[in-house]
PDB file of N, CA and C in Angstrom:
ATOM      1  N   UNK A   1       0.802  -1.199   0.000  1.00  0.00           N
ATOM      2  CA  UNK A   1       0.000   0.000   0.000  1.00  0.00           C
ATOM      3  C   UNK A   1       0.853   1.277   0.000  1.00  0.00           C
ATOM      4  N   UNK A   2       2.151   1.305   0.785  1.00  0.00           N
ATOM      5  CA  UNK A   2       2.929   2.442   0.594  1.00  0.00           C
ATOM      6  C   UNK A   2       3.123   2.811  -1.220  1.00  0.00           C
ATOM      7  N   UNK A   3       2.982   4.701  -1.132  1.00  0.00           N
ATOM      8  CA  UNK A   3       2.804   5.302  -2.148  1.00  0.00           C
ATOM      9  C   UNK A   3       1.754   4.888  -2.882  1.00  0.00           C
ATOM     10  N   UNK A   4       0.496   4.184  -2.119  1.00  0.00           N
ATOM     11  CA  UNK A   4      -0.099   4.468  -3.103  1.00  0.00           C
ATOM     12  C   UNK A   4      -1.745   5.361  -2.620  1.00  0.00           C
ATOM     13  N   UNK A   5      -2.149   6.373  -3.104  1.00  0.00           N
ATOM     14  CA  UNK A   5      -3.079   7.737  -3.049  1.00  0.00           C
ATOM     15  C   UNK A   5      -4.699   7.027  -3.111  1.00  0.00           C
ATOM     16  N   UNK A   6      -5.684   7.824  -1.932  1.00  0.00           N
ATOM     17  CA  UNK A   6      -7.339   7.046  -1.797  1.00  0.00           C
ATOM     18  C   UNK A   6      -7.983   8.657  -1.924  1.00  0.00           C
ATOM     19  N   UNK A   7      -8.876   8.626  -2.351  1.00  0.00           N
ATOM     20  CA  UNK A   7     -10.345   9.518  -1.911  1.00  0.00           C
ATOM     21  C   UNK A   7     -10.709   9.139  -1.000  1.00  0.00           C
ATOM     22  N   UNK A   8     -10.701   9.743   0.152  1.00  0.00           N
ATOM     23  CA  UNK A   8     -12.271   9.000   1.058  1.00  0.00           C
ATOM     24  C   UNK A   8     -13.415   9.855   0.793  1.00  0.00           C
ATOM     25  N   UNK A   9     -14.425   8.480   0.693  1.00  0.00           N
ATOM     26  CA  UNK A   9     -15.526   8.352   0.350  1.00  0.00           C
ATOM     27  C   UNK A   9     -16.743   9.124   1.004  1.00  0.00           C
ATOM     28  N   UNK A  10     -15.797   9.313   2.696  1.00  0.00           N
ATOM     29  CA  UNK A  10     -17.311   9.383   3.566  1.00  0.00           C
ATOM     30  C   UNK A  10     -15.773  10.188   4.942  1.00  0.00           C
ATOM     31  N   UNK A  11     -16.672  11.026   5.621  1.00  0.00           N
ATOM     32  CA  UNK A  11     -15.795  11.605   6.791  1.00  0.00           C
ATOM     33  C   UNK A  11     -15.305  10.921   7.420  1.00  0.00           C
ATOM     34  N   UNK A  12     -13.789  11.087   7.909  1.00  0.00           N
ATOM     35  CA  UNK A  12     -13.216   9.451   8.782  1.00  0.00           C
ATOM     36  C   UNK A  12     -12.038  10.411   9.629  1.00  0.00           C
ATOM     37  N   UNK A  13     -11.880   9.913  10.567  1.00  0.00           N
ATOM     38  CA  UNK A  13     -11.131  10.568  11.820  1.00  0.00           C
ATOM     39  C   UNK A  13      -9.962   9.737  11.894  1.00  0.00           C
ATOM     40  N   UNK A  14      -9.019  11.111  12.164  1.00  0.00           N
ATOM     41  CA  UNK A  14      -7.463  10.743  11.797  1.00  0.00           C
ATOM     42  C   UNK A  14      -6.597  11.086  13.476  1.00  0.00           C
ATOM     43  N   UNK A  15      -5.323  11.145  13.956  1.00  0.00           N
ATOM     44  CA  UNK A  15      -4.954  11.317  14.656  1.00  0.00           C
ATOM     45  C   UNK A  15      -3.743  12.356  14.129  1.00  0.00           C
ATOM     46  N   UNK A  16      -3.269  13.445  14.549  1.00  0.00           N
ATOM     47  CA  UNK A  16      -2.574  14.386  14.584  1.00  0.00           C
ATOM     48  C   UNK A  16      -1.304  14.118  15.390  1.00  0.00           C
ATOM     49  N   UNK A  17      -0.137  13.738  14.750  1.00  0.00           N
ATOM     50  CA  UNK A  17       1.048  13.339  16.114  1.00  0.00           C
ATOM     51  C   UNK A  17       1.485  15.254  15.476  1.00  0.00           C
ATOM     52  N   UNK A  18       1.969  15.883  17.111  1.00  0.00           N
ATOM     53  CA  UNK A  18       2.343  17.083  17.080  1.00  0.00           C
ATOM     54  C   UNK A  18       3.817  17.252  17.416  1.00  0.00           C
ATOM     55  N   UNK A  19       4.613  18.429  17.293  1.00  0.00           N
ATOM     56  CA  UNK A  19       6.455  17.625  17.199  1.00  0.00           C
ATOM     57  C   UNK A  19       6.182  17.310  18.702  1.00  0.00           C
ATOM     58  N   UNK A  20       4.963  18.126  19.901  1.00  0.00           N
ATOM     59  CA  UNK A  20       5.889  17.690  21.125  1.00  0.00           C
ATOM     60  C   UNK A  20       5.500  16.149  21.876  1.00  0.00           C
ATOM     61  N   UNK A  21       4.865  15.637  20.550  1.00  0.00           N
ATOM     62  CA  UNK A  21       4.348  13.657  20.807  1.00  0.00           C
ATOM     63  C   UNK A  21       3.123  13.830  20.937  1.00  0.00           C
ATOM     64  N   UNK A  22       2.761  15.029  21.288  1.00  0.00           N
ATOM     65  CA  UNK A  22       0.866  14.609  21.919  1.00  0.00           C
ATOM     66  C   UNK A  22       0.155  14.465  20.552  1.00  0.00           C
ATOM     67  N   UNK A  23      -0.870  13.857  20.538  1.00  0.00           N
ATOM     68  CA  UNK A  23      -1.826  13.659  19.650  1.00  0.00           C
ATOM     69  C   UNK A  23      -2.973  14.292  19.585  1.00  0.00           C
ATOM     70  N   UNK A  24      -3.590  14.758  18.884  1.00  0.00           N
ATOM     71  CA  UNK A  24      -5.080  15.576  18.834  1.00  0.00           C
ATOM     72  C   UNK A  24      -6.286  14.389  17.815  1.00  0.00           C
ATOM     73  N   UNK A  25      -7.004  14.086  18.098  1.00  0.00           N
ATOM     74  CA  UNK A  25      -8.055  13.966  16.639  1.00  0.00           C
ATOM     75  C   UNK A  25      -8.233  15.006  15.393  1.00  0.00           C
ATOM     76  N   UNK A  26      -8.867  14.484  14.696  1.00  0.00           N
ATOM     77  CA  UNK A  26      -9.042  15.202  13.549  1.00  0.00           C
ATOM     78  C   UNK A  26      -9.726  14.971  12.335  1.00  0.00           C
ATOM     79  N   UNK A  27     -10.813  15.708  11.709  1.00  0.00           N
ATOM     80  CA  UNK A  27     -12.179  14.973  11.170  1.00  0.00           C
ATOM     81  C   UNK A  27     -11.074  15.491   9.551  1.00  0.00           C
ATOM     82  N   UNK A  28     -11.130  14.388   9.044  1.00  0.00           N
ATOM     83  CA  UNK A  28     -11.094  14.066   7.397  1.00  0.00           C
ATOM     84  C   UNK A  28     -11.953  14.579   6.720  1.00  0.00           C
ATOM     85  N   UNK A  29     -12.345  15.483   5.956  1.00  0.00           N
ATOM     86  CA  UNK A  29     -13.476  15.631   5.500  1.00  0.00           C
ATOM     87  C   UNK A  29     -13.533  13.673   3.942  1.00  0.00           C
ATOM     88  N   UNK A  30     -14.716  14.625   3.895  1.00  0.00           N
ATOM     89  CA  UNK A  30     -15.079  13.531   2.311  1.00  0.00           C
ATOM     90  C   UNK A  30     -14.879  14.383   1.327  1.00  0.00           C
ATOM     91  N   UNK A  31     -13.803  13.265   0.438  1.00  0.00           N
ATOM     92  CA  UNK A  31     -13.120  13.869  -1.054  1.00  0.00           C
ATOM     93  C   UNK A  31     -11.834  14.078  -0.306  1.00  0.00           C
ATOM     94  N   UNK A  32     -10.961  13.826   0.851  1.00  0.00           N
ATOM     95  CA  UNK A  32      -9.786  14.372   1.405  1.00  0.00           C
ATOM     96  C   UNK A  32      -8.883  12.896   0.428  1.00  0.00           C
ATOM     97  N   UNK A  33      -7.584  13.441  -0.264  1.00  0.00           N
ATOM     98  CA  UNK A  33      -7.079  12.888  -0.429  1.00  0.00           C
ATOM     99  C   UNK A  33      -5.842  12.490   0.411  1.00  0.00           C
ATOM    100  N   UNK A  34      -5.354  11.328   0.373  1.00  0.00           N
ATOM    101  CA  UNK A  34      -4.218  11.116   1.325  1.00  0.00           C
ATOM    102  C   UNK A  34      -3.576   9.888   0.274  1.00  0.00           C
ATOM    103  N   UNK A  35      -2.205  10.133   0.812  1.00  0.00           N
ATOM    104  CA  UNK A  35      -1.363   9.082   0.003  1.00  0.00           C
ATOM    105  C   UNK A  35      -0.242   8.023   1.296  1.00  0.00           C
ATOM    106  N   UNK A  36      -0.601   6.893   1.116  1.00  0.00           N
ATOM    107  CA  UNK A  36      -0.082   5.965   2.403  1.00  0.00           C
ATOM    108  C   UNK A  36       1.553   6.325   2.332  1.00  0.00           C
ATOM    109  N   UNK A  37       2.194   6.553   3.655  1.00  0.00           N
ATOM    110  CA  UNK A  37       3.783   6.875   3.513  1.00  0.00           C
ATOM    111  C   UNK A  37       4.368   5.644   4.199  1.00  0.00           C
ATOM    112  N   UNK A  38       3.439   4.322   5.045  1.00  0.00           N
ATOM    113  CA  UNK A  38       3.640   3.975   6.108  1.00  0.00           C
ATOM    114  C   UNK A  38       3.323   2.897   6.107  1.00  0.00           C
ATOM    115  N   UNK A  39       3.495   1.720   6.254  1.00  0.00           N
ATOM    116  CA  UNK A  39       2.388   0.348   6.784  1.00  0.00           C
ATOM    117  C   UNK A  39       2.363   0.151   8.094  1.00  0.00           C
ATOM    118  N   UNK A  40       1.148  -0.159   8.611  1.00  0.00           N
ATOM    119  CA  UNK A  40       1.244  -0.407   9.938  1.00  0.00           C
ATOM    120  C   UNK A  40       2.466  -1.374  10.384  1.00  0.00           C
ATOM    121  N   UNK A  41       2.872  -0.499  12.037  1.00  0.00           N
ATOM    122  CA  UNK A  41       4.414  -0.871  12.404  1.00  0.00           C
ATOM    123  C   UNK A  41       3.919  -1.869  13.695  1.00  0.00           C
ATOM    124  N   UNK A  42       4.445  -3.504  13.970  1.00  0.00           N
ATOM    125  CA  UNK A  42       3.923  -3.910  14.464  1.00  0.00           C
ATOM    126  C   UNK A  42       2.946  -4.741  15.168  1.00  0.00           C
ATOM    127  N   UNK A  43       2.293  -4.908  14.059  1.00  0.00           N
ATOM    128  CA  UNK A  43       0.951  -5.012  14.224  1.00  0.00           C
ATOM    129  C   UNK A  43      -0.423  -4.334  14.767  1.00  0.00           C
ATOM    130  N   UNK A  44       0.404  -2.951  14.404  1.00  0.00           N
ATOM    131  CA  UNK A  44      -0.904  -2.027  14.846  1.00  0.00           C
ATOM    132  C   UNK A  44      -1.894  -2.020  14.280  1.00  0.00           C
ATOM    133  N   UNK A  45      -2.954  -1.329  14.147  1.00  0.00           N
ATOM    134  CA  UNK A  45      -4.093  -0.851  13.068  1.00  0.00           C
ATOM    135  C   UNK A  45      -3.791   0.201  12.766  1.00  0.00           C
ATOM    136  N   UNK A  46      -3.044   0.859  12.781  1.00  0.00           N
ATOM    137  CA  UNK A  46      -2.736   2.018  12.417  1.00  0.00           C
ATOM    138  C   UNK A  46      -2.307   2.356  11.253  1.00  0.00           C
ATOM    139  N   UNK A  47      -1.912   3.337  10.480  1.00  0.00           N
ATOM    140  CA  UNK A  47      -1.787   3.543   8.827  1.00  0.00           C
ATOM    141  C   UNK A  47      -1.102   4.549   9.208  1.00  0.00           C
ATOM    142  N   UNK A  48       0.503   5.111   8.612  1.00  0.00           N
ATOM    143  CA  UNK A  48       0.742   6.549   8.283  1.00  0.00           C
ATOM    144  C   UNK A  48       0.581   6.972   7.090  1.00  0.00           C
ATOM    145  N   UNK A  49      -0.200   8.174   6.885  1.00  0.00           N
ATOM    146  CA  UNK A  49      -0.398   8.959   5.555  1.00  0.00           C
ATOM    147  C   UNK A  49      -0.428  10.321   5.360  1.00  0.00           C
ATOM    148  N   UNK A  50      -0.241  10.837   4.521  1.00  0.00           N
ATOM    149  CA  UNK A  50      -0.167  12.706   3.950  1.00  0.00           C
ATOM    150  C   UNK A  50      -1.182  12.555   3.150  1.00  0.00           C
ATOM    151  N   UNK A  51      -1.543  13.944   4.027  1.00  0.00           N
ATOM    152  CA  UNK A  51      -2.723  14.610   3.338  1.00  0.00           C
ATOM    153  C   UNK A  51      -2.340  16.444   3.229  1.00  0.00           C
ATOM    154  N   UNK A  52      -1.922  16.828   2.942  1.00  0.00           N
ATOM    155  CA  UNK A  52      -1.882  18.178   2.192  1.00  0.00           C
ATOM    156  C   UNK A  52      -0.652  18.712   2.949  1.00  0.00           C
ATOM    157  N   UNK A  53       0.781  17.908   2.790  1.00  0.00           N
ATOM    158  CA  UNK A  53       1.775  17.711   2.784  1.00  0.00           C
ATOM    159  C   UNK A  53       1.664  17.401   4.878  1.00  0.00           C
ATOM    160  N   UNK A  54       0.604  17.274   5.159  1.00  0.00           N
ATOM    161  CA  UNK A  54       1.067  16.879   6.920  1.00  0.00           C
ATOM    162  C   UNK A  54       0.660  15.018   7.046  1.00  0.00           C
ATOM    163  N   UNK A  55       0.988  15.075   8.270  1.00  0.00           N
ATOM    164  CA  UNK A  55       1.417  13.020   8.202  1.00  0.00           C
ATOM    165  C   UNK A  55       0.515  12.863   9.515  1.00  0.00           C
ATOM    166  N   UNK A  56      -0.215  12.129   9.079  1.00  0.00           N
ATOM    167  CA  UNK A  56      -1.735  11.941   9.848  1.00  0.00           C
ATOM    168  C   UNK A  56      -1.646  10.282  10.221  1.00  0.00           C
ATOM    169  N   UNK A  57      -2.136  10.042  11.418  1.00  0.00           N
ATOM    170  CA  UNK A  57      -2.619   8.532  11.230  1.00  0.00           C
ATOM    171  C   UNK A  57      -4.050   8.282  11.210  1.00  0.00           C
ATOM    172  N   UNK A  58      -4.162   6.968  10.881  1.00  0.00           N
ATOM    173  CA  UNK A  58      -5.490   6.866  11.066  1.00  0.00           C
ATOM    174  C   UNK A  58      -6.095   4.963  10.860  1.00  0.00           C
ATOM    175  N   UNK A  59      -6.731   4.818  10.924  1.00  0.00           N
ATOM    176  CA  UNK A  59      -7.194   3.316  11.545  1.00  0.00           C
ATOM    177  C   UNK A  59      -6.914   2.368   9.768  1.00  0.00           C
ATOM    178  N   UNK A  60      -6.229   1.626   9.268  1.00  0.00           N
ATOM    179  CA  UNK A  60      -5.975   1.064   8.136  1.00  0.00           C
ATOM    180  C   UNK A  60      -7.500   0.560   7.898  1.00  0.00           C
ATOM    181  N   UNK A  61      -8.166  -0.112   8.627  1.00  0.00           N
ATOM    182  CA  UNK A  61      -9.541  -0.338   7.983  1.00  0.00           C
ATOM    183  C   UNK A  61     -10.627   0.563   7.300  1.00  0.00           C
ATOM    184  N   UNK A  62     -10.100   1.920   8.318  1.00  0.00           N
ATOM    185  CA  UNK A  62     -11.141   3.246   7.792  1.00  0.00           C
ATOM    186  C   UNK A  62     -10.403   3.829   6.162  1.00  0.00           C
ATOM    187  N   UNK A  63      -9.267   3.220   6.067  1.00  0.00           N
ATOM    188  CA  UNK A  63      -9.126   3.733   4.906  1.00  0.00           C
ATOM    189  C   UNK A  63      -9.222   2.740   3.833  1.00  0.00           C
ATOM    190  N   UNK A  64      -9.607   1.690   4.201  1.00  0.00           N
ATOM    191  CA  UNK A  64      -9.768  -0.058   3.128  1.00  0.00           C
ATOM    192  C   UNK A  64     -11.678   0.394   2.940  1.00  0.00           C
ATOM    193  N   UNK A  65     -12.283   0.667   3.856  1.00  0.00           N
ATOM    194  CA  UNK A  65     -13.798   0.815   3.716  1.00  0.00           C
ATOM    195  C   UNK A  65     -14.124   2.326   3.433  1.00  0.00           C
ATOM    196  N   UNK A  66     -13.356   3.480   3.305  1.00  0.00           N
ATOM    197  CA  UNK A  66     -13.557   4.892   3.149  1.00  0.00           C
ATOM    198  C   UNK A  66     -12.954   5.365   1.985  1.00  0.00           C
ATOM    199  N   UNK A  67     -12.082   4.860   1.317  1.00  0.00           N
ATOM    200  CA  UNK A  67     -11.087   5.134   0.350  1.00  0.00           C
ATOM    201  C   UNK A  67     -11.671   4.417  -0.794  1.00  0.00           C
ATOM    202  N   UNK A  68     -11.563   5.435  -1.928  1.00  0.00           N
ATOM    203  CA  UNK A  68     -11.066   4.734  -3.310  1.00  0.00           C
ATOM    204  C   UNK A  68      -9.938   5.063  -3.630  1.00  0.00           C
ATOM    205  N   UNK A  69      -8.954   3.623  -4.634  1.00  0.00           N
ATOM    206  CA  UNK A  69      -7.720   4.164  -5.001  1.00  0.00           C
ATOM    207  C   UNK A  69      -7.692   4.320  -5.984  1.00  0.00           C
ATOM    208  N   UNK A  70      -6.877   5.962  -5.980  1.00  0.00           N
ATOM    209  CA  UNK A  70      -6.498   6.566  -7.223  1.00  0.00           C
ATOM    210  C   UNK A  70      -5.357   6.247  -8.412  1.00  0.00           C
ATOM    211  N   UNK A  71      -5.792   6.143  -9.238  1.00  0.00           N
ATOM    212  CA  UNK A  71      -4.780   5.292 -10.109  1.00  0.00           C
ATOM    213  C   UNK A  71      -3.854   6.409 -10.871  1.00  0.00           C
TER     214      UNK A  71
END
């Protein structure tokens, strides 16, 4: 999945890592494009991706059921 770019489909909530570690939420709109930089590390559920050059996480399933990929 790294490098490769989704539409989401429908609003989906991301996590914000900030430089000083803390995390915020953060609503995705629908039509937000993002391009995967990351595979989950671990075995997390987690996904790293850019969306309008910032690096967001967000749940790998919300983007397998929210995403179309852009070819």
């Amino acid at each position: 999945m790294v490098g490769e770019s989704y539409k989401l489909t429908r609003p989906t909530l991301a996590i914000m890592i900030l430089p000083d570690g803390k995390s915020i939420p953060i609503d995705l709109p629908q039509g937000t494009v993002v391009k995967v930089i990351a595979d989950p590390v671990d075995g997390t559920r987690f996904i790293d991706v850019e969306r309008s050059g910032q690096i967001v996480r967000m749940f790998a399933v919300d983007l397998k059921e929210r995403g179309i990929p852009l070819v």
